[in-house]
Protein backbone atom coordinates (compact mmCIF):
# COMPACT_ATOMS: atom_id res chain seq x y z
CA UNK A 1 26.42 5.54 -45.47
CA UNK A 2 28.35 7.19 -43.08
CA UNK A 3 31.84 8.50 -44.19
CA UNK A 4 34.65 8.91 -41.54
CA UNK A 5 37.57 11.51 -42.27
CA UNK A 6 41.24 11.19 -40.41
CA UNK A 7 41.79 14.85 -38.70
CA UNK A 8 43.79 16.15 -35.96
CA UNK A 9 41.05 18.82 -35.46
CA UNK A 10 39.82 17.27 -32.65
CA UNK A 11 43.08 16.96 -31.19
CA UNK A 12 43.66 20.60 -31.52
CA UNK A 13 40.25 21.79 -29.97
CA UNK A 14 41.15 19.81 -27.02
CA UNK A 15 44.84 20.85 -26.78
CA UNK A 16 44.40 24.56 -27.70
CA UNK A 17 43.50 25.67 -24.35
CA UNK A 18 45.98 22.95 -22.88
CA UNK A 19 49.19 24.61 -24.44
CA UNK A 20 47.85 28.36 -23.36
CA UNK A 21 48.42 27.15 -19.76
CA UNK A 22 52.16 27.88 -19.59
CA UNK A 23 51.44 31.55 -21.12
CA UNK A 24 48.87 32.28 -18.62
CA UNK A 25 50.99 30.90 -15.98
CA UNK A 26 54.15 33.07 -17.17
CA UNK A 27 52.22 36.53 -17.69
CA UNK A 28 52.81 38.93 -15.77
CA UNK A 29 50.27 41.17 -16.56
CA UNK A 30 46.79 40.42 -15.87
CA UNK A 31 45.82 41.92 -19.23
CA UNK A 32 48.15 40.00 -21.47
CA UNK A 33 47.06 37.06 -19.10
CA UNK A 34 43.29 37.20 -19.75
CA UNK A 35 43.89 38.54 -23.49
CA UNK A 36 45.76 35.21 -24.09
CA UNK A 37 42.06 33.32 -22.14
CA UNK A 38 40.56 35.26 -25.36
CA UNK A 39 42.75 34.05 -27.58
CA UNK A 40 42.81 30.31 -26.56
CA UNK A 41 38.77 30.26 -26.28
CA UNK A 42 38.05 31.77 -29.69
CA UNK A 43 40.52 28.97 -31.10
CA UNK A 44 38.79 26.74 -29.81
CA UNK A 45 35.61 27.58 -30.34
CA UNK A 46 36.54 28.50 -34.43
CA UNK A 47 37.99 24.70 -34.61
CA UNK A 48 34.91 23.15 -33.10
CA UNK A 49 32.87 25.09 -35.57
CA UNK A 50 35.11 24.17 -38.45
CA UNK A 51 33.78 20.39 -38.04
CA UNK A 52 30.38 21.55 -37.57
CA UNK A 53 29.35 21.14 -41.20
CA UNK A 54 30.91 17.57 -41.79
CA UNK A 55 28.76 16.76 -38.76
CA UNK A 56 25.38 18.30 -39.76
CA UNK A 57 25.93 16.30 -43.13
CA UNK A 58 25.96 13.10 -41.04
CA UNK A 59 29.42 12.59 -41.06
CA UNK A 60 32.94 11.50 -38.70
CA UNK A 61 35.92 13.06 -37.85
CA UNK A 62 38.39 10.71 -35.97
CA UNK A 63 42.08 11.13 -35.06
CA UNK A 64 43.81 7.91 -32.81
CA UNK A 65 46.08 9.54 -29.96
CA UNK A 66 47.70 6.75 -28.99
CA UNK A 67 47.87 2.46 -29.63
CA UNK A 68 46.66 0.78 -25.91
CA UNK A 69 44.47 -1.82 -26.18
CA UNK A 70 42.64 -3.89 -29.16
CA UNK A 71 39.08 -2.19 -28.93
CA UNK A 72 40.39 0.99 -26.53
CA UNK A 73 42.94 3.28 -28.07
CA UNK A 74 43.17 6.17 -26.63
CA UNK A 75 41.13 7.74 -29.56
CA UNK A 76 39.23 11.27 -30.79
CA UNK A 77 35.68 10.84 -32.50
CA UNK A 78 33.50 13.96 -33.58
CA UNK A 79 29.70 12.78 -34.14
CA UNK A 80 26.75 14.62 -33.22
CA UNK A 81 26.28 14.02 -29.39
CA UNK A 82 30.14 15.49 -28.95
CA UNK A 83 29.68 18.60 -31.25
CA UNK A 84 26.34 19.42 -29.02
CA UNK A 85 28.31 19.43 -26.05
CA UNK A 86 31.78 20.86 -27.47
CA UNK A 87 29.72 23.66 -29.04
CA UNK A 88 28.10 24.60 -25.98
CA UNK A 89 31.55 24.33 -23.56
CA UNK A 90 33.63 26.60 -26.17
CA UNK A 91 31.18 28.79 -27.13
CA UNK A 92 30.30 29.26 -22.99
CA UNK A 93 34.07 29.19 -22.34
CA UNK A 94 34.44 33.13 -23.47
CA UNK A 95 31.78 34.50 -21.97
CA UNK A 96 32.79 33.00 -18.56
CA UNK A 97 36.23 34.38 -19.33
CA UNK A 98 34.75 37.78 -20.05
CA UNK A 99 32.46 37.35 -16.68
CA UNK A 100 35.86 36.49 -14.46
CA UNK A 101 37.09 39.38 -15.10
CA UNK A 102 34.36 41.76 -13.64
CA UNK A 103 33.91 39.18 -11.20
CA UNK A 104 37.65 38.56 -10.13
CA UNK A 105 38.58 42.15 -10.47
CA UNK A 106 35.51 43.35 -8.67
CA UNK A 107 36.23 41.62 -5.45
CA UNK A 108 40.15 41.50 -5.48
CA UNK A 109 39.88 37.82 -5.19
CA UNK A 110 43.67 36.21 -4.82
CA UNK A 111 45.85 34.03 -6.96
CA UNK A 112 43.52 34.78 -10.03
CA UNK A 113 46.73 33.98 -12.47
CA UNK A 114 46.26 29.95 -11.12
CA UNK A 115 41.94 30.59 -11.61
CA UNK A 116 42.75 31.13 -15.46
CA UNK A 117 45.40 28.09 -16.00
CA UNK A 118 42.71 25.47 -14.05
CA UNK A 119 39.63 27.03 -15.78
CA UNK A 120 41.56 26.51 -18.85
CA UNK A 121 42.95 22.94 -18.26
CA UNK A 122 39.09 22.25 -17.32
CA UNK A 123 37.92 22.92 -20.44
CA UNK A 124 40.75 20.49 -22.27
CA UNK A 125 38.97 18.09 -20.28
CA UNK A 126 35.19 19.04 -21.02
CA UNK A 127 36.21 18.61 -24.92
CA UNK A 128 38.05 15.56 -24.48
CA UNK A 129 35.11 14.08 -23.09
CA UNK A 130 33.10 15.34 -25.57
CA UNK A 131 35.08 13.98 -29.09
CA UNK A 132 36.03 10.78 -26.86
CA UNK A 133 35.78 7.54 -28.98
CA UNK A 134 35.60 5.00 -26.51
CA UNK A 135 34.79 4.85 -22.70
CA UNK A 136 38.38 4.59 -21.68
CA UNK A 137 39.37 7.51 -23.57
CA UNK A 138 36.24 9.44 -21.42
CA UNK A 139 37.43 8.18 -18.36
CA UNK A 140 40.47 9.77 -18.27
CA UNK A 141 39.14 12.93 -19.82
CA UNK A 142 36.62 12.39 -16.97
CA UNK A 143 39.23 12.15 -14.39
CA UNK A 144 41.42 14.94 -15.88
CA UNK A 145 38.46 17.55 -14.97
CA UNK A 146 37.76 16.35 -11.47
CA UNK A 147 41.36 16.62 -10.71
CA UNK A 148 41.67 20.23 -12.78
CA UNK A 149 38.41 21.84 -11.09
CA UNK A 150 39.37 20.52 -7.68
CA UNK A 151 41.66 23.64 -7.31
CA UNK A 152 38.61 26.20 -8.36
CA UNK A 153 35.78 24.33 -5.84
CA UNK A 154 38.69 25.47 -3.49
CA UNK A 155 40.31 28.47 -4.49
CA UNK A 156 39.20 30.29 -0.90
CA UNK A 157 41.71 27.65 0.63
CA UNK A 158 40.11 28.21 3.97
CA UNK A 159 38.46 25.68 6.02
CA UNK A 160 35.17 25.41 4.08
CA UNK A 161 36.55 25.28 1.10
CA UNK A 162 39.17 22.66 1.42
CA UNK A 163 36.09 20.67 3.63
CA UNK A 164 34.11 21.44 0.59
CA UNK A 165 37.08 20.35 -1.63
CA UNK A 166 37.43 17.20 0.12
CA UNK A 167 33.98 16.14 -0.42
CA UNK A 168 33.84 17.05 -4.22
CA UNK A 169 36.24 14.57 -4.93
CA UNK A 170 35.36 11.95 -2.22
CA UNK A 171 32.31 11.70 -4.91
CA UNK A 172 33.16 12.20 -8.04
CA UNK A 173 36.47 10.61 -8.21
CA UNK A 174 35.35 7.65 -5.37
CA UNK A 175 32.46 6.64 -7.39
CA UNK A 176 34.04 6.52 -10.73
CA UNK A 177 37.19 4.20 -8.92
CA UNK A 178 34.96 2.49 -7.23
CA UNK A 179 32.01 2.31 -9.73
CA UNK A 180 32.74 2.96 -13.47
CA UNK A 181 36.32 1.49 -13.35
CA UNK A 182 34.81 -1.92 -12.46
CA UNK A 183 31.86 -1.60 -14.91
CA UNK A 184 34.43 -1.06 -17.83
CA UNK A 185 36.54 -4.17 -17.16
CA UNK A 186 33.51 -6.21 -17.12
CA UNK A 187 32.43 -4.17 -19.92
CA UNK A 188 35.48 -5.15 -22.00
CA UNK A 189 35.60 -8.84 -21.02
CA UNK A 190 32.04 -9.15 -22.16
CA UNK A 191 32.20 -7.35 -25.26
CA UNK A 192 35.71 -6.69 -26.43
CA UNK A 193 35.70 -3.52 -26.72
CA UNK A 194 34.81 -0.12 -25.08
CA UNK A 195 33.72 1.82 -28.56
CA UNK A 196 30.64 3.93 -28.67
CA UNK A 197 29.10 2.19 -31.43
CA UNK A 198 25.49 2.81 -32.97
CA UNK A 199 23.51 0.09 -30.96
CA UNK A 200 25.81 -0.84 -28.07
CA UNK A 201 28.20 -3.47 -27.80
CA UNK A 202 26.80 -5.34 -24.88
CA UNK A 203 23.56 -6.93 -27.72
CA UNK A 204 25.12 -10.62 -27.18
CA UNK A 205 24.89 -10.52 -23.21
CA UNK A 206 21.71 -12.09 -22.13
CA UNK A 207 21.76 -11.80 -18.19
CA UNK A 208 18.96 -9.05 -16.96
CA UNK A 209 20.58 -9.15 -13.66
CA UNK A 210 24.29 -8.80 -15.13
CA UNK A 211 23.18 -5.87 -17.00
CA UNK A 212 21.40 -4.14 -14.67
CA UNK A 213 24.07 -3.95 -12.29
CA UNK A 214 26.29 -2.80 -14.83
CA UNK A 215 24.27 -0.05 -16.13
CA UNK A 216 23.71 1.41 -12.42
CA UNK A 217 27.27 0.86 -11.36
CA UNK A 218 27.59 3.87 -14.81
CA UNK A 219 24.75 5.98 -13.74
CA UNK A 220 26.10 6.26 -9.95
CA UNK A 221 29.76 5.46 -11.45
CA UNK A 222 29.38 9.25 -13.31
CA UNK A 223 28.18 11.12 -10.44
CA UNK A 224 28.84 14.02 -11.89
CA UNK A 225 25.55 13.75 -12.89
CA UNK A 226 24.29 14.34 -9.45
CA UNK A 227 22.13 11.16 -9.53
CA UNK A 228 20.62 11.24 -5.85
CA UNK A 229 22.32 9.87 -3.14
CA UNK A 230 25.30 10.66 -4.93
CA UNK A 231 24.45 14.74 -5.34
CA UNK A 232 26.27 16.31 -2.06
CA UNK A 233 29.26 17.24 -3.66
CA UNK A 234 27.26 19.57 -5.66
CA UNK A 235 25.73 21.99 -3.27
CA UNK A 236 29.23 21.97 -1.69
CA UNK A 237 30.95 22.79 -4.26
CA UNK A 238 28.95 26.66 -3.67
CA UNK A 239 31.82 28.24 -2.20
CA UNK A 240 33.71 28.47 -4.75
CA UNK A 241 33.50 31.91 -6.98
CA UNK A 242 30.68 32.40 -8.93
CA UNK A 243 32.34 31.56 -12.23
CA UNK A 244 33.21 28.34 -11.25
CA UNK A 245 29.79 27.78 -10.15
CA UNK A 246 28.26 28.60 -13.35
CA UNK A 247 31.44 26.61 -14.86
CA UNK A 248 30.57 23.81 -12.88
CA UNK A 249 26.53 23.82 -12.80
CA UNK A 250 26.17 24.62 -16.32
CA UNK A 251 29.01 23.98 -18.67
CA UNK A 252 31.39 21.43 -17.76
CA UNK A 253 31.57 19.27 -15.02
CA UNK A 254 27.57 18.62 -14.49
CA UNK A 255 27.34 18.43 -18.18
CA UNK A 256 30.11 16.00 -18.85
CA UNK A 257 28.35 13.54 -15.96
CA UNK A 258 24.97 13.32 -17.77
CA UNK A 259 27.04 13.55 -21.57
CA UNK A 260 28.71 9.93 -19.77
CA UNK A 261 25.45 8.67 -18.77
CA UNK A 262 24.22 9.13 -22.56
CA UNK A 263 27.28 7.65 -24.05
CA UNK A 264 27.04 4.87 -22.03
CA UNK A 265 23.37 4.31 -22.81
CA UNK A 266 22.93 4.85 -26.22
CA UNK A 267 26.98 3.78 -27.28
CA UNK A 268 27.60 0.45 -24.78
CA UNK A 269 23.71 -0.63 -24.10
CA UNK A 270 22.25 0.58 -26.67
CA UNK A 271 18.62 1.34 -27.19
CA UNK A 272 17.32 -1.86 -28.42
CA UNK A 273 19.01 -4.01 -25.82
CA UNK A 274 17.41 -1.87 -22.65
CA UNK A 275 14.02 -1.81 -24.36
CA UNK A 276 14.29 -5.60 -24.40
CA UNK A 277 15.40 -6.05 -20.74
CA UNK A 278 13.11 -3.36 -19.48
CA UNK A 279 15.91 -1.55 -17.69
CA UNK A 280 15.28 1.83 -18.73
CA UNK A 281 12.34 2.35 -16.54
CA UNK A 282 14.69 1.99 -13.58
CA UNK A 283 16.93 4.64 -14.60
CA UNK A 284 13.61 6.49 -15.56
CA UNK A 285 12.65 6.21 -11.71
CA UNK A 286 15.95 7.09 -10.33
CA UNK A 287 16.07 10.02 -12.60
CA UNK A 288 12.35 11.22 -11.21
CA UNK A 289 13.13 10.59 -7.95
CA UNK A 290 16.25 13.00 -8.33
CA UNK A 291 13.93 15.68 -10.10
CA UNK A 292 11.10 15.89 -8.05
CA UNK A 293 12.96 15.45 -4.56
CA UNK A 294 15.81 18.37 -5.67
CA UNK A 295 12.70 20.66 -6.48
CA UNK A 296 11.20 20.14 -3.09
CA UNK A 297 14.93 21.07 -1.70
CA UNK A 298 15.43 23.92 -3.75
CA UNK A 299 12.37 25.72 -2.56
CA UNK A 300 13.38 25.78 1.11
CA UNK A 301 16.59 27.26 0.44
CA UNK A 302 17.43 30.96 1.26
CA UNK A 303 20.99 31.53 -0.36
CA UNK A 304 20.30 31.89 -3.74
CA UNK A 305 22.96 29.60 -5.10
CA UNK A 306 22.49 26.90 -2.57
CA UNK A 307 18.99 27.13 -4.62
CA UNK A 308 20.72 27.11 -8.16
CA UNK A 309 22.23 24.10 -7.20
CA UNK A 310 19.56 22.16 -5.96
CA UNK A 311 17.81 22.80 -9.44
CA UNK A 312 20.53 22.19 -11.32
CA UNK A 313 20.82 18.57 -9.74
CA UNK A 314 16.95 18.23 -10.70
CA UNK A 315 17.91 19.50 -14.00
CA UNK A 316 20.27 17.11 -14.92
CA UNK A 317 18.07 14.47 -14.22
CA UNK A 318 15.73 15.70 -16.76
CA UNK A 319 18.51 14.88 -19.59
CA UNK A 320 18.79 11.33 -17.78
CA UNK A 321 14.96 10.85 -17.76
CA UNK A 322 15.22 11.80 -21.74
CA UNK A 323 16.94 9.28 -22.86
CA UNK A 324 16.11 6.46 -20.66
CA UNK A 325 12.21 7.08 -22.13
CA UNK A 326 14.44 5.66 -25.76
CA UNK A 327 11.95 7.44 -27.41
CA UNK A 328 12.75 9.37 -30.13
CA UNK A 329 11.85 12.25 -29.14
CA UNK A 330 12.45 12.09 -25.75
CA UNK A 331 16.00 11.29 -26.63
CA UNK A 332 16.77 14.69 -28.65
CA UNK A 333 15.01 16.82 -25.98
CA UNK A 334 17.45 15.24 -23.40
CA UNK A 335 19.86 16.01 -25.56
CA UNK A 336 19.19 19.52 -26.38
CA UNK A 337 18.45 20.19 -22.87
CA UNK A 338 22.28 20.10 -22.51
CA UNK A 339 21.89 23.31 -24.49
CA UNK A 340 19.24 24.54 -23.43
CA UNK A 341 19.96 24.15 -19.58
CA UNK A 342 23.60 25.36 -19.81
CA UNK A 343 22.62 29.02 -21.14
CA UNK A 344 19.23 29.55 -18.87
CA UNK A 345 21.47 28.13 -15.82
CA UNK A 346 24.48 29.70 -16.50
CA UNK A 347 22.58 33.25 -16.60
CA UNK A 348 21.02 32.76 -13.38
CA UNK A 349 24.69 32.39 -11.98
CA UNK A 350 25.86 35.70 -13.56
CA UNK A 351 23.39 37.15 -11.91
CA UNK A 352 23.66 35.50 -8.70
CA UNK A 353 27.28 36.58 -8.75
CA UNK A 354 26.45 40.17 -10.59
CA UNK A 355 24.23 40.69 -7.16
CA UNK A 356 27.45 40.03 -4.76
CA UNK A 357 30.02 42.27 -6.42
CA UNK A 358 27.16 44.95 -6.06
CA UNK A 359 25.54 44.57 -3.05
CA UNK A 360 27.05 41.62 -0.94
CA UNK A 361 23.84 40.06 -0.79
CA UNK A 362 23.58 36.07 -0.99
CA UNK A 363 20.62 35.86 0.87
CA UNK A 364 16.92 35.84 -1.10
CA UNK A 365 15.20 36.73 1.91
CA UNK A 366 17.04 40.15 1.25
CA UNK A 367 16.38 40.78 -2.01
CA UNK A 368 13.53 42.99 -1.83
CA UNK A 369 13.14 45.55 -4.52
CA UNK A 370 17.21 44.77 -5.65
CA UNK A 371 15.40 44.89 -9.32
CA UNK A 372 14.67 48.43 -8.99
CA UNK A 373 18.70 49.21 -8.47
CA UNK A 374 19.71 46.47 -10.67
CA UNK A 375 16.94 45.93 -13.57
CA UNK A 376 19.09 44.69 -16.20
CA UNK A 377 20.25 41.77 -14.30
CA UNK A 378 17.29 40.92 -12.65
CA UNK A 379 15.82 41.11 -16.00
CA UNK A 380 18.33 38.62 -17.27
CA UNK A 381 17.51 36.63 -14.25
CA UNK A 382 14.04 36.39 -14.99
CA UNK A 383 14.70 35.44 -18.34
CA UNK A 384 17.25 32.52 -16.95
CA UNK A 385 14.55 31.88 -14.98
CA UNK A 386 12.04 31.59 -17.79
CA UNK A 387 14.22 28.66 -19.83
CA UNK A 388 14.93 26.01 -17.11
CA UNK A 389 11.34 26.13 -16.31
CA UNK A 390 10.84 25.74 -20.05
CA UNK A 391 8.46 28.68 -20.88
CA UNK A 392 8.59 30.99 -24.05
CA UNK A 393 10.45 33.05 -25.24
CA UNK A 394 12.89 30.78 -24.58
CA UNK A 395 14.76 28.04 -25.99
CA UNK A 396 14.14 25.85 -22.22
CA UNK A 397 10.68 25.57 -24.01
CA UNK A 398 11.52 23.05 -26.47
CA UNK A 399 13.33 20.72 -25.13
CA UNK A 400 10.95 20.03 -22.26
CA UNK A 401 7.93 19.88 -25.11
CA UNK A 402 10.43 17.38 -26.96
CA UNK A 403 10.96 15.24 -23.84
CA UNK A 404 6.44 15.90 -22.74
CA UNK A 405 5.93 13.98 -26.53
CA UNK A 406 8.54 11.07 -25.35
CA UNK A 407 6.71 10.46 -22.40
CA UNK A 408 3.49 9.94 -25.10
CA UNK A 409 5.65 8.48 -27.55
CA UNK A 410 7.07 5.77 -25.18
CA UNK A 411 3.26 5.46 -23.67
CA UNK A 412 4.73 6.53 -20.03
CA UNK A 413 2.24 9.06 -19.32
CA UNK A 414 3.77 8.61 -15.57
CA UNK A 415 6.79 10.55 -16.34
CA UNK A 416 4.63 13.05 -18.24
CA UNK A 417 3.50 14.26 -14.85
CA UNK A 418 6.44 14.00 -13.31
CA UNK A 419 7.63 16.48 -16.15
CA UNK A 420 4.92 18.79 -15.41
CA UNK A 421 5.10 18.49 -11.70
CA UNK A 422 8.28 19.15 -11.84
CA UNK A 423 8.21 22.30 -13.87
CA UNK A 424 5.50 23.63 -11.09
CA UNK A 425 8.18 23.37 -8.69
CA UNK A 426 10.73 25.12 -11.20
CA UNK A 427 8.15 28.44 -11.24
CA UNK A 428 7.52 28.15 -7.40
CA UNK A 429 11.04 28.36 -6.19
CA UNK A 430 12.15 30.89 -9.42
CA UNK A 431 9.41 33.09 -9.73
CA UNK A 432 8.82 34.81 -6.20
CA UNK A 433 12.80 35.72 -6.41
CA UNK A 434 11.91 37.92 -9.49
CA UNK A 435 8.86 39.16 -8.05
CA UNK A 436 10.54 39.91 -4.58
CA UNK A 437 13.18 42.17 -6.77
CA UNK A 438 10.25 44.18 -8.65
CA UNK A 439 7.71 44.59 -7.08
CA UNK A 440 8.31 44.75 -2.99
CA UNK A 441 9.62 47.37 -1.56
CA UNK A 442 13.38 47.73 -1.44
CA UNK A 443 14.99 46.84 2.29
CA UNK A 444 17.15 50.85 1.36
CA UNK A 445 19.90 49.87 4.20
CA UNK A 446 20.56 47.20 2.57
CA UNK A 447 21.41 49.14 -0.67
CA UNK A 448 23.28 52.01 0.96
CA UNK A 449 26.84 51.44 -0.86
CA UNK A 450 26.13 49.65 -3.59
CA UNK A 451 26.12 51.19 -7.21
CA UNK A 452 23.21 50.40 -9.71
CA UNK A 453 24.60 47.62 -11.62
CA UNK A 454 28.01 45.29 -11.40
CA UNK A 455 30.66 46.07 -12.94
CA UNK A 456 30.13 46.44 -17.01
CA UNK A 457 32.44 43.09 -17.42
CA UNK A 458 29.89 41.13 -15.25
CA UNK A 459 27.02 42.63 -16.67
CA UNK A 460 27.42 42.09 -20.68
CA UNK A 461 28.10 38.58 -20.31
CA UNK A 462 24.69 37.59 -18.31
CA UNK A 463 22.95 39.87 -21.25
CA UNK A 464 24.81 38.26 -23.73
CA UNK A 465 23.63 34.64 -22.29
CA UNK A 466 20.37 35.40 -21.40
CA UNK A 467 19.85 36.96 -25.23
CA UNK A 468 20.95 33.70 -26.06
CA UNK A 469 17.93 31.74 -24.28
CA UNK A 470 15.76 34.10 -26.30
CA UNK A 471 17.84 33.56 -29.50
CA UNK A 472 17.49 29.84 -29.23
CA UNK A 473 13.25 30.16 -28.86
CA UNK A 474 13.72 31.51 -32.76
CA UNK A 475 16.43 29.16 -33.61
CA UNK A 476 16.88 26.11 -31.84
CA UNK A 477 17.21 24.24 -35.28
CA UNK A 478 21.21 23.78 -35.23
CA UNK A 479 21.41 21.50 -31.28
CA UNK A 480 18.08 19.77 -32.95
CA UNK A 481 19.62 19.02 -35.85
CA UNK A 482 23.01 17.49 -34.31
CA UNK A 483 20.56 15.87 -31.57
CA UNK A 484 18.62 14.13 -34.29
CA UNK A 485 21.62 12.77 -35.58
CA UNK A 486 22.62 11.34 -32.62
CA UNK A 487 19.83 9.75 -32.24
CA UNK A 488 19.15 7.77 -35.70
CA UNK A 489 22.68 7.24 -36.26
């Protein structure tokens, strides 16, 4: 039986890097400024770990904020699903720290003191999402990081970014006003409550059509997720500095849309209850349709994070696709690809933005020969490269094979080729960028004042992530473990 234990861990781990926000904003000295970033992220991440064995041993760690309503306190939960994605957002959290520095310092960029305090605030939010108990408690946590990243999509603060600014949250925080917010009042009237609960809490409602429309008015509600039609925001959201793009295609805000979408279906619907309504091969459609038609986009882009994006919104739908299979297995490999994703995609960022302090270049079209000046990171690029199309040695491998046997497992051999389709389209638009930087000729010109690498702060970090990738082909056992878990709980 499940024991649960009364901690204010998971308050701390979500207000650690909440009270550090004052100190940034007070420092005067970029060094003490970024040293206190340090400080706050390894808290963090050493109280998230602290949990981690009560966890693994199938164990909860709860702590009630505040008294609101009967069924939807404003409550803190650690289980499974959370610690995968609180482990991956704190752990990330430093090395993006460690990568704004290169990349902040490297091209002068202004007001970097109010960069730190938002990045900060934004993952508060990411964690609070993550230990939420309840789907009220997510939605503000939700809310909180759409309002706290809104000031990093725009940090240029010239025309295209406050256009681009305008539209991020047009989206996001539109469609989970005008989408979730309903859903969760009907939600409650139905069942009561909003608590995540083993096996949903929607198992007396008998209405296909009532629960349909509830379960896509969450799926488009958390589009954060980048379901398609509701995906612009994303690609948008590009001119904002590199570290917030990999903060916001691999960490946090992406992450925190799909982590919704699996709360919702496995804590309010609950497996059983959309097997027996057959609703989970609409989401399963939606979700390929989003895959296969963000692959197609990706490979006719030229700017090489206008292409991240696009396969990051395919991405995400893989983890959507996962677990509306309800298989077993294809559950926990939509779950670890949370993991999995966020350090393959967040590499290929690094590098993206590694390739801009040196060289200026955005542009694939000009990247010939750029691995022959800069080997390590297009090394570490390939290697990004290699996990979110899910080949060895990396740790992308697994959960794609994970959600392949779901497809089998749930007899849906459809989706199976959608899978592999899919990863076709990964290779086509990845590959020819690493073999444009290695073996083509080098465009010299274009090189003329730029040194070999980036600067040594943007450069550890994408070898530090990318090592990761590798790391987790060898030992992916601890996200399987906690996404097993979540999934027979």
């Amino acid at each position: 039986m499940m024991d649960t234990a009364i901690s204010a861990k998971p308050l701390l781990a979500v207000l650690v890097s909440l009270c550090v926000v004052p100190v940034l904003a007070y420092s005067r000295s970029p060094n003490v400024r970024e040293g206190w970033t340090f400080v706050a992220g390894l808290l963090k991440l050493l109280i998230v770990a602290s949990m981690v064995p009560t966890v693994l041993k199938g164990n909860r760690i709860e702590w009630t904020i505040a008294r609101f309503l009967p069924g939807a306190d404003l409550a803190l939960r650690v289980d499974p699903l959370g610690m995968l994605l609180a482990l991956v957002s704190s752990s990330l959290w430093i090395v993006t720290s460690a990568y704004s520095i290169g990349y902040m310092r490297g091209l002068k960029e202004h007001s970097q003191t109010r960069y730190y305090c938002f990045f900060a605030l934004a993952l508060s939010a990411t964690v609070g999402v993550a230990f939420s108990a309840n789907l009220l408690t997510a939605y503000l946590f939700y809310e909180m990081l759409s309002f706290a990243t809104y000031p990093l999509v725009t940090h240029h603060q010239d025309r295209e970014a406050r256009i681009s600014g305008r539209k991020y949250l047009a989206y996001i925080v539109g469609a989970s006003i005008g989408l979730v917010l309903p859903a969760m009042l009907v939600t409650y009237q139905l069942a009561g409550t909003l608590e995540f609960r083993s096996g949903g809490i929607l198992g007396q409602v008998n209405s296909h059509s009532l629960l349909m429309v509830l379960l896509l008015l969450f799926v488009f509600g958390f589009a954060k997720a980048a379901i398609m039609p509701l995906h612009a925001w994303l690609p948008a959201a590009m001119v904002a500095p590199t570290p917030v793009s990999a903060l916001l295609h691999a960490v946090a805000v992406v992450k925190v849309g799909a982590f919704c979408i699996l709360r919702v279906i496995t804590g309010i619907f609950g497996r059983e209850l959309l097997l027996a309504q057959h609703l989970g091969v609409i989401l399963c459609i939606i979700a390929s349709f989003t895959i296969l038609t963000a692959s197609l986009i990706a490979l006719s882009q030229d700017e090489l994070k206008r292409r991240l994006a696009f396969s990051t919104i395919s991405q995400l739908s893989y983890i959507v696709l996962g677990a509306a299979l309800l298989s077993p297995k294809a559950m926990t490999g939509g779950m670890v690809h949370i993991a999995m994703h966020a350090f393959g995609k967040i590499t290929l960022f690094f590098c993206a933005g590694a390739i801009y302090v040196a060289t200026g270049i955005q542009k694939i079209r000009e990247m010939d020969g750029i691995g022959r000046r800069m080997p390590i990171t297009m090394a570490a690029f390939f290697i990004g490269s290699l996990s979110v199309i899910g080949l060895p040695p990396t740790g992308g491998l697994f959960s794609k094979w994970y959600m392949a046997l779901g497809t089998l497992q749930a007899h849906q051999w459809v989706f199976l080729v959608v899978l592999l389709l899919s990863s076709l389209l990964n290779a086509a638009y990845f590959l020819p960028i690493v073999y444009k930087a290695f073996f083509c000729p080098p465009q010299e010109p274009t090189f003329e004042h730029t040194s070999t690498e980036a600067p040594i702060w943007c450069l550890i970090p994408l070898v530090i992530t990318a090592s990761c990738s590798i790391v987790l082909f060898f030992y992916p056992g601890p996200f399987f473990k906690l996404a097993e878990l979540a999934v027979l709980k």
